[in-house]
Protein backbone atom coordinates (compact mmCIF):
# COMPACT_ATOMS: atom_id res chain seq x y z
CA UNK A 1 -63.80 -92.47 -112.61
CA UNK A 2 -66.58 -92.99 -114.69
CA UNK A 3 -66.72 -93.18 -118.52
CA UNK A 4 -68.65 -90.08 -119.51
CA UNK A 5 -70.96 -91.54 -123.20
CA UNK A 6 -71.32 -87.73 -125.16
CA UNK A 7 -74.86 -89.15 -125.94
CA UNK A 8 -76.16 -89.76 -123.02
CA UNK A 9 -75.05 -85.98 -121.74
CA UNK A 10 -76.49 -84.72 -124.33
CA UNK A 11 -80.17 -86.91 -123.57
CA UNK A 12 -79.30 -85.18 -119.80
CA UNK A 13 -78.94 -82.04 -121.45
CA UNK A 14 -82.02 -81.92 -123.46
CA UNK A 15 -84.03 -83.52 -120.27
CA UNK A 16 -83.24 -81.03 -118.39
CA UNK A 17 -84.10 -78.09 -120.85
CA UNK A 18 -87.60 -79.92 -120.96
CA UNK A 19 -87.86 -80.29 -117.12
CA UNK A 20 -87.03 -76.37 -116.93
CA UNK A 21 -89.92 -75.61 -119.20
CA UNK A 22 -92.01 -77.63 -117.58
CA UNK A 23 -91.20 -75.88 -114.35
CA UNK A 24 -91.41 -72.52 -116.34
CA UNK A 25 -95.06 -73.04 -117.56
CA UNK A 26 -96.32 -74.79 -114.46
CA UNK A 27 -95.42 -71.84 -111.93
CA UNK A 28 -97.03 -69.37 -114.87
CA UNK A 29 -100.06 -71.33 -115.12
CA UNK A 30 -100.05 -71.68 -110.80
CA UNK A 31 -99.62 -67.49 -110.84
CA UNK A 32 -102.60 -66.81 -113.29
CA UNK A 33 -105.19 -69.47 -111.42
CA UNK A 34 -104.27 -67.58 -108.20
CA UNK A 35 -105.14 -63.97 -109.48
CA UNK A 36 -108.39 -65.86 -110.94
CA UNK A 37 -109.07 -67.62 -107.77
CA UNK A 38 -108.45 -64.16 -105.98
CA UNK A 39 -110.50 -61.85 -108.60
CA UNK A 40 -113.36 -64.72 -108.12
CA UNK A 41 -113.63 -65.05 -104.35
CA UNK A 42 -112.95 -61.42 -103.63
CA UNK A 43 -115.79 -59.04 -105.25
């Protein structure tokens, strides 16, 4: 089995937290250009 270094969990750990606000933000900021697109191209 493989040797499991508490550091580099914890540099998983903290990339992961970042790639979940990433995600977060990006499908926010993908919601609010669709209601702009959709308030712009429907009068």
């Amino acid at each position: 089995m493989a040797d499991t270094n508490s550091s580099d969990l914890n540099a998983h750990k903290k990339t992961y937290a970042s790639f979940l606000k990433l995600l977060k933000w990006s499908t926010i900021a993908l919601a609010v250009l669709m209601v702009f697109l959709y308030v712009v191209i429907n009068p």
